[in-house]
Protein backbone atom coordinates (compact mmCIF):
# COMPACT_ATOMS: atom_id res chain seq x y z
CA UNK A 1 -108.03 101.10 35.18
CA UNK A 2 -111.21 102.57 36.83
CA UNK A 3 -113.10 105.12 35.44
CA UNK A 4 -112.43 106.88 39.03
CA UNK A 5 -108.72 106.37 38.57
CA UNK A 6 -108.32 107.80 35.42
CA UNK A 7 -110.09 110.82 35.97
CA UNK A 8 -108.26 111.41 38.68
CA UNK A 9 -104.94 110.95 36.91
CA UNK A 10 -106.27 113.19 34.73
CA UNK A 11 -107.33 116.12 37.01
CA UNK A 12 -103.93 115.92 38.63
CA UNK A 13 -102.22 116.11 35.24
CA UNK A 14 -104.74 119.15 33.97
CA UNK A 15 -104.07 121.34 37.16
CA UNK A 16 -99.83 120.46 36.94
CA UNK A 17 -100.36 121.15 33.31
CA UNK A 18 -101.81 124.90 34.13
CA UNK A 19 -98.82 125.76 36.30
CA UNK A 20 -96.42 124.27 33.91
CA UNK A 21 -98.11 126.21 31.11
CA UNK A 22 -97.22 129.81 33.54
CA UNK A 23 -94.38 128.27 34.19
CA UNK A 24 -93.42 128.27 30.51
CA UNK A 25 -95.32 131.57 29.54
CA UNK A 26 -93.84 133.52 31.98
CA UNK A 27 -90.09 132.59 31.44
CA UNK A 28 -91.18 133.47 27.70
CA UNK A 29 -91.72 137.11 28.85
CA UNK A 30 -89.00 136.92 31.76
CA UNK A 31 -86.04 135.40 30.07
CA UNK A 32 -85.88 137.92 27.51
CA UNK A 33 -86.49 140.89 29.72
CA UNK A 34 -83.64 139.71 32.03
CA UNK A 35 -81.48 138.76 29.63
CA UNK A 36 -81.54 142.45 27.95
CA UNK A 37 -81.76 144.15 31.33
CA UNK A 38 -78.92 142.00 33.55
CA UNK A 39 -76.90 141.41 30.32
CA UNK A 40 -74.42 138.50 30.64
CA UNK A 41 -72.38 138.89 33.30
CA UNK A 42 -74.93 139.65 35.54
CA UNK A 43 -77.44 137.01 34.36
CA UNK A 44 -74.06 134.66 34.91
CA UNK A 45 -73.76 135.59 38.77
CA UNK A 46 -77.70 134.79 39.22
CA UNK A 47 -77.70 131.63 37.49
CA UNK A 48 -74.57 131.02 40.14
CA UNK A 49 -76.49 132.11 43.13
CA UNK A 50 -79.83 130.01 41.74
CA UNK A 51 -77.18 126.90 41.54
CA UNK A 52 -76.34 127.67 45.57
CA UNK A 53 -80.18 127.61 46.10
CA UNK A 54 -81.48 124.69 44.28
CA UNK A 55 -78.87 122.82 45.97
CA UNK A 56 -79.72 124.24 49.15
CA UNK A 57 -83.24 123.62 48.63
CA UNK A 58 -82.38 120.19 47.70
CA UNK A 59 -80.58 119.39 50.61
CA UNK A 60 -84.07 120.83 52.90
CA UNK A 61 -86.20 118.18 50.78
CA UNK A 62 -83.75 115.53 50.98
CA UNK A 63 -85.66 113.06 48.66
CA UNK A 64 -89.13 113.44 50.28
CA UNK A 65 -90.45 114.57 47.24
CA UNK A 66 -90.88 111.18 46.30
CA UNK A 67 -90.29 109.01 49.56
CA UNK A 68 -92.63 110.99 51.74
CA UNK A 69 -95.51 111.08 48.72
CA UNK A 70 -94.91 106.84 48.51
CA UNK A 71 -95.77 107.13 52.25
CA UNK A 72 -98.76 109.25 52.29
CA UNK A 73 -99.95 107.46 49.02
CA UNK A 74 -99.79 104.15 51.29
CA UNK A 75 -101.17 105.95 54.56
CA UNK A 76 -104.34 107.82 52.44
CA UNK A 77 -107.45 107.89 54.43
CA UNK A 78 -105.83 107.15 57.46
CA UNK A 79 -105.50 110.86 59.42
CA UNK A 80 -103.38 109.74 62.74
CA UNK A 81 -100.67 107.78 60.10
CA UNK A 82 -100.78 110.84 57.97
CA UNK A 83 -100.11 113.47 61.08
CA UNK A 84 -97.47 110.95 61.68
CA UNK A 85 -95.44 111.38 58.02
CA UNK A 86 -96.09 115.10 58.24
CA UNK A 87 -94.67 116.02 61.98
CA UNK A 88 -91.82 113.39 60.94
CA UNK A 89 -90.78 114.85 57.60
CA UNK A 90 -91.37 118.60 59.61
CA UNK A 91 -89.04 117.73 61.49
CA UNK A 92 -86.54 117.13 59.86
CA UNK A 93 -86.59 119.31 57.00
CA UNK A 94 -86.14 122.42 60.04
CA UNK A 95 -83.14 120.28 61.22
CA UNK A 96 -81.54 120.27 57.71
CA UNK A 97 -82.72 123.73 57.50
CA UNK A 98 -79.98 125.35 60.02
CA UNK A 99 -77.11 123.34 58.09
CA UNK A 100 -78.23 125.11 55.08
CA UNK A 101 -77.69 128.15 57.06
CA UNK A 102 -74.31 127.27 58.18
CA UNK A 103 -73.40 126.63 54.89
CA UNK A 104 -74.48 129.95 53.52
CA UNK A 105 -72.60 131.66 56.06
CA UNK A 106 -70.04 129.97 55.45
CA UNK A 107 -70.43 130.76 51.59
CA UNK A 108 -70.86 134.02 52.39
CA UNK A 109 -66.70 134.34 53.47
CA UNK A 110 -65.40 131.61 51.01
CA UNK A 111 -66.84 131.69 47.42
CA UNK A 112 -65.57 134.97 45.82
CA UNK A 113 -69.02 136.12 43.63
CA UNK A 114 -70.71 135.85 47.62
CA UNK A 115 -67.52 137.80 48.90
CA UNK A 116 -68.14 140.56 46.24
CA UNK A 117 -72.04 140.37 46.15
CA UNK A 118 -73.32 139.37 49.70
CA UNK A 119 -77.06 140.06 49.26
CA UNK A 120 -76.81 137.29 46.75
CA UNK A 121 -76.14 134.23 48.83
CA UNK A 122 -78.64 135.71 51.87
CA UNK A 123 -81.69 135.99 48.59
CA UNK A 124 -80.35 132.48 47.45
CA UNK A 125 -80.59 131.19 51.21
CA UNK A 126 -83.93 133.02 51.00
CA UNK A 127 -85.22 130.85 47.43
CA UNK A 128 -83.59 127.64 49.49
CA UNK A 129 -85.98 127.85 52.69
CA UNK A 130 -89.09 128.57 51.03
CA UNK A 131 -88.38 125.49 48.65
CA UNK A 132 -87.53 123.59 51.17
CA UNK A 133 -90.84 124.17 53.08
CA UNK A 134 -93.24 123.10 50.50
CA UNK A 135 -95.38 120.05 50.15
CA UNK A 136 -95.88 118.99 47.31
CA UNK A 137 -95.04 115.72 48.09
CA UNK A 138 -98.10 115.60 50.59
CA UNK A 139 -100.64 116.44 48.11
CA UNK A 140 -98.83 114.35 45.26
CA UNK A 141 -99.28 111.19 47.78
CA UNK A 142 -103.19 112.32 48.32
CA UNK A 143 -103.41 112.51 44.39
CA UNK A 144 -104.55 115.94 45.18
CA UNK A 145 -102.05 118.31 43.41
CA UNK A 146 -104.82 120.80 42.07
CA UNK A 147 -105.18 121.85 45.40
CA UNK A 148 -101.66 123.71 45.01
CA UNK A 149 -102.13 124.57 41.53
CA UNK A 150 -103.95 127.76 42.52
CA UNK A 151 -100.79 128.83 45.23
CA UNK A 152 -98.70 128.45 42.07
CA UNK A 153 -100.40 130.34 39.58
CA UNK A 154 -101.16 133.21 42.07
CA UNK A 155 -97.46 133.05 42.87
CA UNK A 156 -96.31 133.15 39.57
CA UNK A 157 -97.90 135.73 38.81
CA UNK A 158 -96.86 137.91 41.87
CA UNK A 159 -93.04 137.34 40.84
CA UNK A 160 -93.52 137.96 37.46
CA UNK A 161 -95.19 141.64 38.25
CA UNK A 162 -92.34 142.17 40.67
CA UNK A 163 -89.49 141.44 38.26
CA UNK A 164 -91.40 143.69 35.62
CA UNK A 165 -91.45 146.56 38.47
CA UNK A 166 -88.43 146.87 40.39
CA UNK A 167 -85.47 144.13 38.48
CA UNK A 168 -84.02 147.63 36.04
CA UNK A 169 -80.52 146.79 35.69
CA UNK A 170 -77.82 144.48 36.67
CA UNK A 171 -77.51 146.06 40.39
CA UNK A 172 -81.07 144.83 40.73
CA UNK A 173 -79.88 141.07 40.04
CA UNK A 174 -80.32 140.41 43.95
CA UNK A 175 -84.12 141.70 44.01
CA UNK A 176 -84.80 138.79 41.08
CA UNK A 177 -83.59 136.54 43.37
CA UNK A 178 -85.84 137.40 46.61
CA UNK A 179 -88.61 137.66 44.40
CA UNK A 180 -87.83 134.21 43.44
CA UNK A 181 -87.91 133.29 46.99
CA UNK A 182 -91.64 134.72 47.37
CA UNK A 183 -92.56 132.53 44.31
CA UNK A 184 -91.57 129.89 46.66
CA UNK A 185 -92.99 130.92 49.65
CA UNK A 186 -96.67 131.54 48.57
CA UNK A 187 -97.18 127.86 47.37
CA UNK A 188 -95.01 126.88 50.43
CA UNK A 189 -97.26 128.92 53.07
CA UNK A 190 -100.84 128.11 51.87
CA UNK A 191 -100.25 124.41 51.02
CA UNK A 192 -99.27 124.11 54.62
CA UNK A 193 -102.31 125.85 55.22
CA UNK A 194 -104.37 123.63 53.60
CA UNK A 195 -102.72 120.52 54.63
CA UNK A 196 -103.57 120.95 58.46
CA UNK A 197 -107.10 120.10 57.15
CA UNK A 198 -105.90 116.44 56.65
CA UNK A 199 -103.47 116.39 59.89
CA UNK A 200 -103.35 116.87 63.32
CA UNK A 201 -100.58 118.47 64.93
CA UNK A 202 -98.28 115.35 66.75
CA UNK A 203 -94.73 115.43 68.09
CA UNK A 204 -92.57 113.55 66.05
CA UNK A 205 -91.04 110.33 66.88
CA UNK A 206 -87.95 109.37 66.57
CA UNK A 207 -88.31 105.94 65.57
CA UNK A 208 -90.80 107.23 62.74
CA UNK A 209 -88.24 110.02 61.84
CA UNK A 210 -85.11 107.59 61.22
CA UNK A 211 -87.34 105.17 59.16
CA UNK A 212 -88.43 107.86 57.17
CA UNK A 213 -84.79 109.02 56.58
CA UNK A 214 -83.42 105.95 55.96
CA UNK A 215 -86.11 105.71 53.01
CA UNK A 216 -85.17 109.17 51.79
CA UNK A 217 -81.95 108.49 51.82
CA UNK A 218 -81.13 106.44 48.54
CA UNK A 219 -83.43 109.24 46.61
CA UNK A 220 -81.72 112.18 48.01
CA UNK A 221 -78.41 110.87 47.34
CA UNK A 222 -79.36 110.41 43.22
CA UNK A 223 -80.83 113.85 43.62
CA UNK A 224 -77.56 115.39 45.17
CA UNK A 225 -75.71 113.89 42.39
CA UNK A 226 -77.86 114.79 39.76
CA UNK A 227 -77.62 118.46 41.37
CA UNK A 228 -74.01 118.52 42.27
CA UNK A 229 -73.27 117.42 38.58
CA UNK A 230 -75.29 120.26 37.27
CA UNK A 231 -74.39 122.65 39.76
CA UNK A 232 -70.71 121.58 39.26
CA UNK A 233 -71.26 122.72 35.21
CA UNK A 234 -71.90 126.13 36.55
CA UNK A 235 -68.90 126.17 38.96
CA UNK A 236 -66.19 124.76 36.60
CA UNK A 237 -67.36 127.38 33.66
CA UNK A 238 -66.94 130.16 35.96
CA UNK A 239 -63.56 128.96 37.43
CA UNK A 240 -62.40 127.73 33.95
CA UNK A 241 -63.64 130.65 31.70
CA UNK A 242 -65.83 133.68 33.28
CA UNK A 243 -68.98 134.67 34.61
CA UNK A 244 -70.00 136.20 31.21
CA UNK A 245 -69.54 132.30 29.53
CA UNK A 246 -71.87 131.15 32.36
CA UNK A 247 -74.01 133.84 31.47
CA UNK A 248 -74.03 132.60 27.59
CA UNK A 249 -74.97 128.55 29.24
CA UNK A 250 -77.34 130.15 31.35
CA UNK A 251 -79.21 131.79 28.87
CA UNK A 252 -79.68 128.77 26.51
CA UNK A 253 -80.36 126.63 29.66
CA UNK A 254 -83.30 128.87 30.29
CA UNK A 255 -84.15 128.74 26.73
CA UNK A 256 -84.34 125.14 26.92
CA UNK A 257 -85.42 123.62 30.75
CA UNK A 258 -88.89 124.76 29.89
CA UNK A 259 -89.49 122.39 26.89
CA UNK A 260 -87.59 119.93 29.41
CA UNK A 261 -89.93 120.71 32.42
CA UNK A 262 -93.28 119.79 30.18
CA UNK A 263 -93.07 115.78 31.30
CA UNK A 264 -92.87 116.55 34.72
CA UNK A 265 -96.48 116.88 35.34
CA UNK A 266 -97.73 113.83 33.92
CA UNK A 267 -94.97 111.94 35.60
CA UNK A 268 -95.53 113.01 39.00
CA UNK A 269 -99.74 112.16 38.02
CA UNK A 270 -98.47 109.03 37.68
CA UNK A 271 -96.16 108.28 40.34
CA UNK A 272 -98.73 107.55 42.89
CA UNK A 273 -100.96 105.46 40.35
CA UNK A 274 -97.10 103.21 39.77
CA UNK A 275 -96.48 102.99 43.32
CA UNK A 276 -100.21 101.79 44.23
CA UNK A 277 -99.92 98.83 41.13
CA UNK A 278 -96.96 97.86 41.27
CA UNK A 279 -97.41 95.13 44.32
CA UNK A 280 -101.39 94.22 43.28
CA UNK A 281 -100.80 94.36 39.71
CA UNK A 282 -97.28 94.15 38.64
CA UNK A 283 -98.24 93.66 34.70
CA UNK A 284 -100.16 96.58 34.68
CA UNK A 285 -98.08 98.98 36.33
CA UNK A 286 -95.12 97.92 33.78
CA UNK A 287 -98.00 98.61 31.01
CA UNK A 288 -98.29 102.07 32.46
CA UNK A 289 -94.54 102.86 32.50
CA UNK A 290 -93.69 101.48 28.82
CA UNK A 291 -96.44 104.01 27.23
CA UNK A 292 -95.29 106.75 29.78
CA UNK A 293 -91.73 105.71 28.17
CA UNK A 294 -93.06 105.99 24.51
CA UNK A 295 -94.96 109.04 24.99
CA UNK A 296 -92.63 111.26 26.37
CA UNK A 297 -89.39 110.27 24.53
CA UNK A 298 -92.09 110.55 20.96
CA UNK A 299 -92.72 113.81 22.07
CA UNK A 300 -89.54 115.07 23.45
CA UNK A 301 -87.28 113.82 20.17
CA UNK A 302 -90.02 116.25 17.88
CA UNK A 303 -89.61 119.11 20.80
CA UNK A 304 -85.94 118.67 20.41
CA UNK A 305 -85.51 118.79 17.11
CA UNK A 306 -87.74 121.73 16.34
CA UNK A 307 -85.92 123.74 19.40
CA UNK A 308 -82.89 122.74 17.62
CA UNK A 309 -83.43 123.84 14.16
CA UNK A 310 -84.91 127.14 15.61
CA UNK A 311 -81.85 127.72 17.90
CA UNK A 312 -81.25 131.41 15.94
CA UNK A 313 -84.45 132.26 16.16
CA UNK A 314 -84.95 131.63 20.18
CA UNK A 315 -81.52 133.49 21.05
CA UNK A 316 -82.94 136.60 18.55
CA UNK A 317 -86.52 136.65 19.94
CA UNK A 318 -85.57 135.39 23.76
CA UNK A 319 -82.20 136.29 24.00
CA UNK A 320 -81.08 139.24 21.96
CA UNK A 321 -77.65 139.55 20.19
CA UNK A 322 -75.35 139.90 22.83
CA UNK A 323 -76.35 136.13 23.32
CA UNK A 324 -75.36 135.24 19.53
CA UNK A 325 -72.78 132.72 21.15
CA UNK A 326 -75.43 130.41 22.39
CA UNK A 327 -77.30 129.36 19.61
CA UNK A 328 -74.41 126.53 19.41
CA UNK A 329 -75.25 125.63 23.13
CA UNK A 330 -79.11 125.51 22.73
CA UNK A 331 -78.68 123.15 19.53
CA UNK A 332 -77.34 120.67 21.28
CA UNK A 333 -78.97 121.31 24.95
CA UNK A 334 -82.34 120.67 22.90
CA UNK A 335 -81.48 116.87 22.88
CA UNK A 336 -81.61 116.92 26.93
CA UNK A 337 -85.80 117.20 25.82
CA UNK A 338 -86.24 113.90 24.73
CA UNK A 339 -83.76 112.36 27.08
CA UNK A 340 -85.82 114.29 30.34
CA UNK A 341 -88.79 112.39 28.99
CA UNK A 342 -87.04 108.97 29.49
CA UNK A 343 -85.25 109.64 32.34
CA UNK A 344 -88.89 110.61 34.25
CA UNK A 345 -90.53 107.67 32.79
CA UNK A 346 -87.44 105.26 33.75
CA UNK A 347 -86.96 106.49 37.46
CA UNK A 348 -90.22 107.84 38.02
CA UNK A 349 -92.37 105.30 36.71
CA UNK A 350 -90.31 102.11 36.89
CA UNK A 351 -86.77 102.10 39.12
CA UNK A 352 -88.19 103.59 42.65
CA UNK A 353 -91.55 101.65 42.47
CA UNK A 354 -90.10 98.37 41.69
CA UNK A 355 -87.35 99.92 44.74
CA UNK A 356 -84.59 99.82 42.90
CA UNK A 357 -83.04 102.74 44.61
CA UNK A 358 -79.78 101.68 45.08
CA UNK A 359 -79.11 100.74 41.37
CA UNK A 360 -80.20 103.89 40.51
CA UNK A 361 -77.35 105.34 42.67
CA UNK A 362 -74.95 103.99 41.02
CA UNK A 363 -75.88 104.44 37.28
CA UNK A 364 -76.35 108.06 38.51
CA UNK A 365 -72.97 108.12 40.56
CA UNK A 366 -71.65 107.07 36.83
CA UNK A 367 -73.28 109.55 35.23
CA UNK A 368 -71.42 111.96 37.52
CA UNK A 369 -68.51 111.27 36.79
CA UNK A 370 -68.67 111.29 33.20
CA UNK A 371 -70.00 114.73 33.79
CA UNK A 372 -67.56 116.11 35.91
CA UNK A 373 -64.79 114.73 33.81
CA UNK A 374 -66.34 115.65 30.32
CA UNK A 375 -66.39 119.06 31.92
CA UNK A 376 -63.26 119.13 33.13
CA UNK A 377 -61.93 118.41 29.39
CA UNK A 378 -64.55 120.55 27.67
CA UNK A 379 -64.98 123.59 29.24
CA UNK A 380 -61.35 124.83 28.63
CA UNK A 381 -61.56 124.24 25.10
CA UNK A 382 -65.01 124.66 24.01
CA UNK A 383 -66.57 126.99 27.14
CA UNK A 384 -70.16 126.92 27.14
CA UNK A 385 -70.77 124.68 24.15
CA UNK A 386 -68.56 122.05 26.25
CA UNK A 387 -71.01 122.07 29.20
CA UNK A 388 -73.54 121.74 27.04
CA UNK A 389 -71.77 118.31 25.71
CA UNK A 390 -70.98 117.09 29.15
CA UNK A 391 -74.60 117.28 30.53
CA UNK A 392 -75.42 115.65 27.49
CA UNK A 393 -73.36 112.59 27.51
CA UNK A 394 -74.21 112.36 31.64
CA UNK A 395 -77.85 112.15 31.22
CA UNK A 396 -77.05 109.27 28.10
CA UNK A 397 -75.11 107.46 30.56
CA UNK A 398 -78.46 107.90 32.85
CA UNK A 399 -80.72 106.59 30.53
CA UNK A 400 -78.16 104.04 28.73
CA UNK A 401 -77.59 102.46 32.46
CA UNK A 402 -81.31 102.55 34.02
CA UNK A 403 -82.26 100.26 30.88
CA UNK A 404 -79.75 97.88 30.70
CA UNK A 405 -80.39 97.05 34.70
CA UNK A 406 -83.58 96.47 33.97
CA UNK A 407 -83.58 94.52 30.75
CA UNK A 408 -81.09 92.49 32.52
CA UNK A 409 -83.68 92.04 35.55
CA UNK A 410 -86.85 91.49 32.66
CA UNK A 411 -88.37 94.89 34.06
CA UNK A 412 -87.34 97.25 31.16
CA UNK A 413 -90.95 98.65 29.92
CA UNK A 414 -90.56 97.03 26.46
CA UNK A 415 -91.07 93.60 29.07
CA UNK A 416 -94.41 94.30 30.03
CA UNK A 417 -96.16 91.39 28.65
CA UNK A 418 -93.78 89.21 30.44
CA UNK A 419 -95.21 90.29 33.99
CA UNK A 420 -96.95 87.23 35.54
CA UNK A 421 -100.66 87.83 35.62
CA UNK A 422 -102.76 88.52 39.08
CA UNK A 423 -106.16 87.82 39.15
CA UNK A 424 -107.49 91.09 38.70
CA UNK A 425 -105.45 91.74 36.12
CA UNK A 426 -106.78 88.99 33.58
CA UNK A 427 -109.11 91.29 31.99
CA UNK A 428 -107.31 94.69 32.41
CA UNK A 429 -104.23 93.48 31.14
């Protein structure tokens, strides 16, 4: 790999790495400050309205995220294709914009914690169109995600003085929320900013728009399973037990998405840099993804077990006592670490740039429903602790299924020397 390359890689990785490290050193001083101030019930009905929103949210980026960034990666240099992809994907996100808003209202008269609590779905609509609006995925494509990096520190530190200011008790749950939403929207505002440096405004076509849907498609469907079966975990505990057992998952969630969340930047790094080899120089891109693969499940299986083994200590320090019933849940959430790690390697690095979409829809369709159904069992019995099991043996099934396919196919990253050789990849290789 170039000396270019790499540093590039690298940059992107450094600047991702600075938000995730705010990212984790502000829930650090957040989580336990909420925790204590909203106590469980209340921290329950937020992590119900955040469910609302990141599914929302999700359905406004409808796969882009990684389809649009493939496009843009391919289209680099070239401003009238790249005006193109971002008037297209525009476009469409303000379409699926107003059927988020349809749903909310909709929401609003049917789910009973929105009944009760309306300011909570209209700050979780809120989160959903400011997350929906950003673009990452434009400056991912570019290889030019330090350009955000900035938009996110600045915003995370905004929210983070908010909370600390106005968020004093559990009638202030909603305020967390919109302040969540601003997080959003400063990233979301100036990368859009920024971005109409590299484009020129055009009117969308339509021809452009359904192509670019149609490659979305397969992506957003694994990420509204993956969402619906995680949103789902939230739903059943509530309807099963309480709010105040979603408030005990929620709370060792928290605990344990940050250690979860540290792959993501090298993965998305990488993305472009797997997408760009993987039709010049097959053997090294599969190279690339079986290191990825050992690096971040290495790392994540010593992450899990030490979050594991200090599962007392983070609900004492993070969480307080009223928490005491999660340190069960975070013990066994803890092995999601290593098994985030292989699922980014697996579908980031290998199954959507080798195109394998639509296998990937069904191992994760799978995956569902051995979520949904482990839940359904669980939850009664075991509450939060059950979740906790049923995400668990979903995202095995994941993992278990994504490698199989491709050992089966000779693409599994362990297969990398079996790649036939290109001609500029004699010497790299």
């Amino acid at each position: 790999m170039p000396r270019s390359t790499r540093r590039t890689i690298a940059e992107n990785a450094i600047a991702l790495y600075l938000v995730q490290f705010a990212g984790y050193i502000f829930p650090l001083i957040l989580i336990p400050y909420l925790a204590r101030t909203l106590h469980p019930a209340a921290l329950g009905k937020v992590a119900f309205s955040q469910s609302f929103a990141w599914w929302s949210g999700m359905v406004i980026e409808f796969g882009f995220s990684l389809s649009a960034s493939r496009e843009v990666a391919q289209g680099k240099g070239d401003r009238e294709q790249l005006s193109k992809i971002f008037a297209s994907v525009f476009t469409i996100k303000g379409t699926l914009a107003l059927v988020v808003i349809a749903s909310a209202i909709i929401a609003r008269y049917s789910i009973p914690i929105f009944r009760d609590s309306p300011t909570l779905v209209w700050a979780a609509l809120w989160i959903a169109l400011m997350q929906g609006a950003n673009v990452g995925w434009f400056f991912m494509g570019l290889e030019r995600m330090r350009v955000l990096a900035l938009f996110d520190l600045a915003a995370k530190c905004a929210s983070l003085v908010g909370v600390l200011l106005v968020v004093h008790g559990p009638q202030d749950a909603w305020k967390f929320l919109v302040l969540q939403g601003v997080a959003n929207a400063i990233p979301s505002f100036g990368g859009i900013f920024v971005a109409l440096r590299y484009v020129s405004i055009r009117r969308p076509r339509m021809a452009h728009m359904l192509r670019s849907l149609g490659q979305s498609w397969p992506i957003f469907l694994v990420n509204s399973i993956i969402s619906f079966y995680g949103t789902a975990n939230t739903m059943i505990l509530g309807t099963m037990r309480s709010v105040v057992m979603v408030g005990y998952y929620a709370g060792s969630e928290k605990s344990v998405r940050p250690f979860c969340n540290l792959f993501g930047p090298i993965s998305q790094s990488l993305y472009p840099r797997s997408n760009a080899l993987v039709a010049t120089r097959p053997r090294e891109a599969a190279r690339l993804s079986f290191y990825a693969l050992l690096l971040m499940v290495g790392a994540g299986l010593i992450i899990g077990v030490v979050v594991s083994l200090s599962a007392p200590l983070i609900v004492h320090v993070v969480l307080g006592k009223e928490y005491a019933p999660s340190i069960p849940v975070i013990r066994v959430l803890a092995f999601l670490i290593p098994l985030t790690g292989a699922g980014f390697a697996l579908g980031q690095q290998c199954m959507l740039p080798l195109g394998l979409e639509k296998a990937f829809v069904r191992t994760v369709m799978v995956s569902a429903v051995v979520d949904i159904t482990a839940a359904i069992i669980l939850a009664p019995r075991l509450g939060a602790l059950g979740q906790a099991i049923a995400i668990l043996c979903a995202e095995s099934t994941t993992i278990a299924g994504n490698y199989i396919y491709l050992m089966r196919k000779g693409l599994a990253p362990h297969q990398w020397r079996q790649r036939p050789l290109t001609s500029g990849e004699t010497t790299a290789a």
